[in-house]
C-alpha atoms as a PDB file:
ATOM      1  CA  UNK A   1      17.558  10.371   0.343  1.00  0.00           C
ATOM      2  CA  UNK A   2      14.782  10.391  -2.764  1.00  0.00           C
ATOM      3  CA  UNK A   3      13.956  13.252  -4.750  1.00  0.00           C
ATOM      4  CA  UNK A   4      10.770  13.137  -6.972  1.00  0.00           C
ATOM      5  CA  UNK A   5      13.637  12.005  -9.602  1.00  0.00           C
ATOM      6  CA  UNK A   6      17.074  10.459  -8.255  1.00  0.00           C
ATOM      7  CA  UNK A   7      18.198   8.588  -4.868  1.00  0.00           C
ATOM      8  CA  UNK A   8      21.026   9.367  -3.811  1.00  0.00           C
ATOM      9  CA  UNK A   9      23.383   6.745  -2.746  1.00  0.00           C
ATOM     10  CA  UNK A  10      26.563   7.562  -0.831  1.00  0.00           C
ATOM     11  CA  UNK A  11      29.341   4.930  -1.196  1.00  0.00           C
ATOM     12  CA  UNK A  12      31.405   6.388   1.560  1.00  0.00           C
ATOM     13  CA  UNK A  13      33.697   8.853  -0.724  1.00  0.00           C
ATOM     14  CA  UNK A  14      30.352   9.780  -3.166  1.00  0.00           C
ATOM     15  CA  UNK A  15      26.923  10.899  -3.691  1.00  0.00           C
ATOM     16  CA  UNK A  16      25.670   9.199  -6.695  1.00  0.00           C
ATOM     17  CA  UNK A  17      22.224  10.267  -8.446  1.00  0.00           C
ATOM     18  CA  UNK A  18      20.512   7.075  -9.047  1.00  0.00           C
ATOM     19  CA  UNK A  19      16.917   6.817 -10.636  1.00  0.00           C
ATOM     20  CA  UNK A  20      14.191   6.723  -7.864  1.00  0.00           C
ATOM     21  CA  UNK A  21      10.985   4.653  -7.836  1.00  0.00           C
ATOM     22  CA  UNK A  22       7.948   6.529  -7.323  1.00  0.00           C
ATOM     23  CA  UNK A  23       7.608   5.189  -3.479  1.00  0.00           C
ATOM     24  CA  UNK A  24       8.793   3.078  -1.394  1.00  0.00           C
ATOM     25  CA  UNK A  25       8.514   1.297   1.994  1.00  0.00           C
ATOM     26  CA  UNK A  26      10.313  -0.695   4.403  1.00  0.00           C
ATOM     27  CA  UNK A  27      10.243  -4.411   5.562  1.00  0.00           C
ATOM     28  CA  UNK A  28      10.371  -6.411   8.302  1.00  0.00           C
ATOM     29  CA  UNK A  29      13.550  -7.358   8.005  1.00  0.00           C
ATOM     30  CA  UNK A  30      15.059  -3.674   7.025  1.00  0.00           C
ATOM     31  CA  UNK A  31      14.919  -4.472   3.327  1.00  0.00           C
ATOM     32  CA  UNK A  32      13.693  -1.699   0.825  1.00  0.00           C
ATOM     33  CA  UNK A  33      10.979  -1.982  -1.666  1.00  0.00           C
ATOM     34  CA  UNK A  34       9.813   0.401  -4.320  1.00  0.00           C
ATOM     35  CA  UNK A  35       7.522   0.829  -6.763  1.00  0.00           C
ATOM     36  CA  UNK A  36       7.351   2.544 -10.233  1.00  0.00           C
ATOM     37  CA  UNK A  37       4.624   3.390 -12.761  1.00  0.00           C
ATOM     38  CA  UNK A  38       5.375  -0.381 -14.326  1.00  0.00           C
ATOM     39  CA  UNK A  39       6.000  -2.700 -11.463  1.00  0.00           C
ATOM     40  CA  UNK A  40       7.560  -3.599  -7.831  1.00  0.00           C
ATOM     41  CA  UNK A  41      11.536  -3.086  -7.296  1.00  0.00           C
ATOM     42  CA  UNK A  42      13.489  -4.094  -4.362  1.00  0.00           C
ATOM     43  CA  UNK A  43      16.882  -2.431  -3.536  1.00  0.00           C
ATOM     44  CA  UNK A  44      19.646  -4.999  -3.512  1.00  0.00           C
ATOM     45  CA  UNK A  45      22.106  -2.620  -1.762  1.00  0.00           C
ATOM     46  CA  UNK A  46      23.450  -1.306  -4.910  1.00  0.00           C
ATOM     47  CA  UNK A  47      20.643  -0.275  -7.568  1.00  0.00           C
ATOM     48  CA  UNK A  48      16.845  -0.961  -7.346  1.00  0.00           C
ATOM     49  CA  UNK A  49      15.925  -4.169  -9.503  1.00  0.00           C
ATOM     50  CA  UNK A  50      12.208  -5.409 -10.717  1.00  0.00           C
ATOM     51  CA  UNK A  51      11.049  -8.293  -9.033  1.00  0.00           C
ATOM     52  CA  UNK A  52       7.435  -8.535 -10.578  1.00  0.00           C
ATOM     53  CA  UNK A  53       6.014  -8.739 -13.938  1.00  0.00           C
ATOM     54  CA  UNK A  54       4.772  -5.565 -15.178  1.00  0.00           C
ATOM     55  CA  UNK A  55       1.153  -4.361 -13.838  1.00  0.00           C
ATOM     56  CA  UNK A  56      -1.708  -5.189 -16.575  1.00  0.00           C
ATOM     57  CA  UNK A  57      -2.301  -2.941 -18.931  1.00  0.00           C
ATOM     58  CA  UNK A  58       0.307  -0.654 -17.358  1.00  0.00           C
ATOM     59  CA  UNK A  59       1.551   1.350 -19.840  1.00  0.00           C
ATOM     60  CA  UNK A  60      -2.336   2.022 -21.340  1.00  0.00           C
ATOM     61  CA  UNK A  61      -2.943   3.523 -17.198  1.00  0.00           C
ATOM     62  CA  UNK A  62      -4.488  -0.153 -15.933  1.00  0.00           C
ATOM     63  CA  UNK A  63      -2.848  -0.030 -12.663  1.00  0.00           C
ATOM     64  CA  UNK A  64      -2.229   2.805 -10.616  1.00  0.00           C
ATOM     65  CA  UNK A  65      -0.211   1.639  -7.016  1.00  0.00           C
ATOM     66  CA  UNK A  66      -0.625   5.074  -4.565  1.00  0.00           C
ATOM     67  CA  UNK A  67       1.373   2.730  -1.562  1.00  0.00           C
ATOM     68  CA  UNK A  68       2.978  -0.956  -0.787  1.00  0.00           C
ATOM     69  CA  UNK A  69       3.402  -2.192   2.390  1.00  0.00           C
ATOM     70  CA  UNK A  70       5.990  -5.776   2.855  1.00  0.00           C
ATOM     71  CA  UNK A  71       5.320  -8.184   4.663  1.00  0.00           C
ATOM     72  CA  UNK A  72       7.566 -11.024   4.538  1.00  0.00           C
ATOM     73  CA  UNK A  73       7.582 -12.327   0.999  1.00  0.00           C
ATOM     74  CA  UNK A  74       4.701 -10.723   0.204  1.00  0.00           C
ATOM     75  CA  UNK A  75       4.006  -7.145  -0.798  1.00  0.00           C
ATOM     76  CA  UNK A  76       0.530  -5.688  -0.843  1.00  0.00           C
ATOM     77  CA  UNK A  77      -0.105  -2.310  -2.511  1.00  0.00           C
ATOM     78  CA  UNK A  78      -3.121  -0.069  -2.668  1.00  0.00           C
ATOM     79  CA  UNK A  79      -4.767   2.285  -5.391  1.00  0.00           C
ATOM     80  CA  UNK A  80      -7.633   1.818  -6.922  1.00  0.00           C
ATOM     81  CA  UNK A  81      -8.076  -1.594  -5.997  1.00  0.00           C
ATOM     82  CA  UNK A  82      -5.419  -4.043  -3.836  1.00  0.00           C
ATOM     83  CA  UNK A  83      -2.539  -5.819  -5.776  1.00  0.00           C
ATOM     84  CA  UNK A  84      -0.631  -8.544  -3.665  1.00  0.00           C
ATOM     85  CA  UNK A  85       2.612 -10.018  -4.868  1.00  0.00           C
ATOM     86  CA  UNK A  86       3.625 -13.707  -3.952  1.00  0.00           C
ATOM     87  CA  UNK A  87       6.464 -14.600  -6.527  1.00  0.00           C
ATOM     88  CA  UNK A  88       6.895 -11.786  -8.513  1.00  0.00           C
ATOM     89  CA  UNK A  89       3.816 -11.709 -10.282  1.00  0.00           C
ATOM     90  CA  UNK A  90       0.229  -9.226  -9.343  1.00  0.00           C
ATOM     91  CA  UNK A  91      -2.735 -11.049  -8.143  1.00  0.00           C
ATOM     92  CA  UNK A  92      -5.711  -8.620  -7.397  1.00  0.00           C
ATOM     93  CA  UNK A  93      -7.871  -9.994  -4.962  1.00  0.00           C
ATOM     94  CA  UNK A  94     -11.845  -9.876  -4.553  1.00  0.00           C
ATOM     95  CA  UNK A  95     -12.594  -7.170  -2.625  1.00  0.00           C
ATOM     96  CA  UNK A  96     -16.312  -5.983  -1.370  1.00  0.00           C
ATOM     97  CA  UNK A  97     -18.202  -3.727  -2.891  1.00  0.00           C
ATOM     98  CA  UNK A  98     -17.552  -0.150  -1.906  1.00  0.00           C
ATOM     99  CA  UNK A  99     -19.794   1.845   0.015  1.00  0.00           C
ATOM    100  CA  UNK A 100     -23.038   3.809  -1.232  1.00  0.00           C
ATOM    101  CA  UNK A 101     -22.023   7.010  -1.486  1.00  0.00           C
ATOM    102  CA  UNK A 102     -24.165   9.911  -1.214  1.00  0.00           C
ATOM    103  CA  UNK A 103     -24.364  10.870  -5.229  1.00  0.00           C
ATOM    104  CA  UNK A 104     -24.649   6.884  -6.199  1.00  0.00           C
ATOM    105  CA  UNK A 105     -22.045   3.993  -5.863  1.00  0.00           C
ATOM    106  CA  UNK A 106     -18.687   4.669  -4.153  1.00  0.00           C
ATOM    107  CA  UNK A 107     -15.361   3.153  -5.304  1.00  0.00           C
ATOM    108  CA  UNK A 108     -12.343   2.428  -4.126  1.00  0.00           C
ATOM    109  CA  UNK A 109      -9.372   5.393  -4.331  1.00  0.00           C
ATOM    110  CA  UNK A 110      -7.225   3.448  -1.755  1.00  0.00           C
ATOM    111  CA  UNK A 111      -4.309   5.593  -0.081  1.00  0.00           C
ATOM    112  CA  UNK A 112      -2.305   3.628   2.743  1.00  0.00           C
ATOM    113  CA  UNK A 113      -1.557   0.090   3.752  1.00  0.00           C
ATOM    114  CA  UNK A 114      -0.041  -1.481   6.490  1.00  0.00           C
ATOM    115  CA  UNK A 115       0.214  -5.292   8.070  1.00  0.00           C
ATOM    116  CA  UNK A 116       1.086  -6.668  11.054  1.00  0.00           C
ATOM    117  CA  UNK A 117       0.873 -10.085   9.012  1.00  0.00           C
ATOM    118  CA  UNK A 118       0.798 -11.492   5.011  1.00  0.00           C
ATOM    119  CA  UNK A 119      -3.026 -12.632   6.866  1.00  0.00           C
ATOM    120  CA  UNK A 120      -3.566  -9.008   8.670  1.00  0.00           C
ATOM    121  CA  UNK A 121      -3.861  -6.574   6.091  1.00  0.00           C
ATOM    122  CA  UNK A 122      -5.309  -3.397   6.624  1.00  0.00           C
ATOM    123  CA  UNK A 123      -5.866  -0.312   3.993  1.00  0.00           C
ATOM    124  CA  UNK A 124      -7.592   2.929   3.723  1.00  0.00           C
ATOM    125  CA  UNK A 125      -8.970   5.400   1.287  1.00  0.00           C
ATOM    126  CA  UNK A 126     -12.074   7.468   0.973  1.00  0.00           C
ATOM    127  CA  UNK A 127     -14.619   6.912   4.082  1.00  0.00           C
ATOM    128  CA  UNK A 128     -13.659   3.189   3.801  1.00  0.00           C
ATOM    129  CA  UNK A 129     -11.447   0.946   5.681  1.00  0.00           C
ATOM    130  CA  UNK A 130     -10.698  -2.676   4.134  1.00  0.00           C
ATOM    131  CA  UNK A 131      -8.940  -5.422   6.686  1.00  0.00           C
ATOM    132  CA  UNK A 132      -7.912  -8.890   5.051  1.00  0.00           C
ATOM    133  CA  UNK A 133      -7.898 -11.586   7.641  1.00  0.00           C
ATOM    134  CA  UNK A 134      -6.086 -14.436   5.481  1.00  0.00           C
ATOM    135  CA  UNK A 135      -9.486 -15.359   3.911  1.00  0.00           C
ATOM    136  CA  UNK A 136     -11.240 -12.313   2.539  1.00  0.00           C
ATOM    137  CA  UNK A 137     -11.427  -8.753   2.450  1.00  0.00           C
ATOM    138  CA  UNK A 138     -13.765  -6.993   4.931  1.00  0.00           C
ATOM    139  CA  UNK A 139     -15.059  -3.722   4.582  1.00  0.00           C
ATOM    140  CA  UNK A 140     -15.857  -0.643   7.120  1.00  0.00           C
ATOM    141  CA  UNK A 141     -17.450   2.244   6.420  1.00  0.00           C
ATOM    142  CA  UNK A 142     -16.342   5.335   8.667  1.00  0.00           C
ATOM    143  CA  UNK A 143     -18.611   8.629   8.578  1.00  0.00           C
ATOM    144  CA  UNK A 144     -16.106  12.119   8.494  1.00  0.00           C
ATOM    145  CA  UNK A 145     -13.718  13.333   5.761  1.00  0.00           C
ATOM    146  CA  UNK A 146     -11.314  11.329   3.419  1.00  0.00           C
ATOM    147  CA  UNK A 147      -9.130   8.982   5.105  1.00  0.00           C
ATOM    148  CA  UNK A 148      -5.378   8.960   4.248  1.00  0.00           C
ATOM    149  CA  UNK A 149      -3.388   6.875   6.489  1.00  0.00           C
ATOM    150  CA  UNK A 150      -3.401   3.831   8.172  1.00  0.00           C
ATOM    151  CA  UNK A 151      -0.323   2.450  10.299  1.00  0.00           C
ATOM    152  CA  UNK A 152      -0.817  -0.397  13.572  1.00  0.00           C
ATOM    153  CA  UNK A 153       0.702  -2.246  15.919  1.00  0.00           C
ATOM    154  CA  UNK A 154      -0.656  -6.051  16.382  1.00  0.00           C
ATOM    155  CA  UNK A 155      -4.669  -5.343  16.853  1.00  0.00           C
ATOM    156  CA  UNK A 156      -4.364  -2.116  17.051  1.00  0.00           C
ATOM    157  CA  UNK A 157      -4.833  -0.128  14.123  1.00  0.00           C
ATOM    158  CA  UNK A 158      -5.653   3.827  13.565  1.00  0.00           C
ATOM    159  CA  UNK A 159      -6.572   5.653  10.310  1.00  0.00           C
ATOM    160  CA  UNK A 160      -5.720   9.005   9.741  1.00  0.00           C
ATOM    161  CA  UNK A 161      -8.345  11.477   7.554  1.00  0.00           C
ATOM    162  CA  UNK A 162      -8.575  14.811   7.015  1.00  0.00           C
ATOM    163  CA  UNK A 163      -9.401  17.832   9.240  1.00  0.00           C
ATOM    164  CA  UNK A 164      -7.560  15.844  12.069  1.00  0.00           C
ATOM    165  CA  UNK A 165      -9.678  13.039  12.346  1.00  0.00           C
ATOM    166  CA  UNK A 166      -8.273   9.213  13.739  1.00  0.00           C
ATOM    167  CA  UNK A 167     -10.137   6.467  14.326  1.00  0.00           C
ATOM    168  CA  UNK A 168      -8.613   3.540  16.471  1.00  0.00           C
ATOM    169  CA  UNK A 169     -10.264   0.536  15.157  1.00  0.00           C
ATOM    170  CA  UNK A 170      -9.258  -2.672  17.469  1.00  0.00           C
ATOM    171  CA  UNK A 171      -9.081  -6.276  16.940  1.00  0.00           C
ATOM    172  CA  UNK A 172      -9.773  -8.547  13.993  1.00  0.00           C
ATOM    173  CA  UNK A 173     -12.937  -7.174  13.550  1.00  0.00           C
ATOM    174  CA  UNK A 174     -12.197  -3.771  13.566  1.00  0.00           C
ATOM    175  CA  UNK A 175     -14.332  -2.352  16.384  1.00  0.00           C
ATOM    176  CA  UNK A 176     -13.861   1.138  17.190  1.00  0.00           C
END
């Protein structure tokens, strides 16, 4: 169980309060990973340790991670832009340029990620869907509200958005 503060661990004859990154996510192989407002934890069974150098500029509000997703050795996360972790340390990779949006140039306020694959990345935020395909970032652009969510299975990915809307986008090349 996480609170906005604590975990809480039972040993089998305690609850414990432990401190709680600020989310977290499951891998493939049922390990936990977290993040904080400084950098990536896993949970080794016992307490959550860092396992990545801490973002850029982190403590100044450089980085901002809304959601990770792990897959495999790597972790991706999402915010304002996408942050991938190999070995421990951030890489941010070159993404496409955001949408026009209707009062000038869009950005990027990324909410969700999820991966079938460390080279079938998908994430969501805004009216914009980006999929990485193990060689660069590709961009849709979805008309309708603010999208929040994004989940899959294989090819088969849907994105969530306000006022109800989903949009099933299919294959690599995420036709709708």
């Amino acid at each position: 169980m996480v609170s906005s503060q604590n975990s809480w661990h039972w040993d089998g004859h305690r609850l414990e309060a432990r401190p709680a990154p600020a989310g977290i996510a499951t891998g493939p192989s049922g390990e936990l990973w977290g993040f904080d407002a400084t950098s990536l934890v896993h949970w080794d069974g016992t307490a959550w340790q860092p396992q990545s150098e801490p973002f850029p500029d982190a403590d100044q509000g450089g980085w901002r991670v809304n959601a990770i997703f792990p897959t495999g050795n790597t972790v991706w996360g999402v915010g304002g832009n996408v942050v991938k972790w190999d070995t421990g340390k951030p890489s941010t990779p070159d993404l496409p340029a955001p949408a026009q949006g209707f009062f000038g140039p869009d950005y990027y306020e990324l909410t969700s990620v999820w991966a079938s694959s460390p080279d079938d990345v998908w994430a969501c935020g805004g009216t914009q869907v980006l999929h990485w395909d193990g060689h660069a970032w590709h961009r849709f652009h979805l008309p309708g509200p603010r999208l929040v969510a994004i989940a899959g299975s294989g090819h088969d990915v849907w994105a969530v958005g306000d006022l109800g809307v989903i949009y099933h986008l299919r294959g690599p090349d995420g036709r709708r």
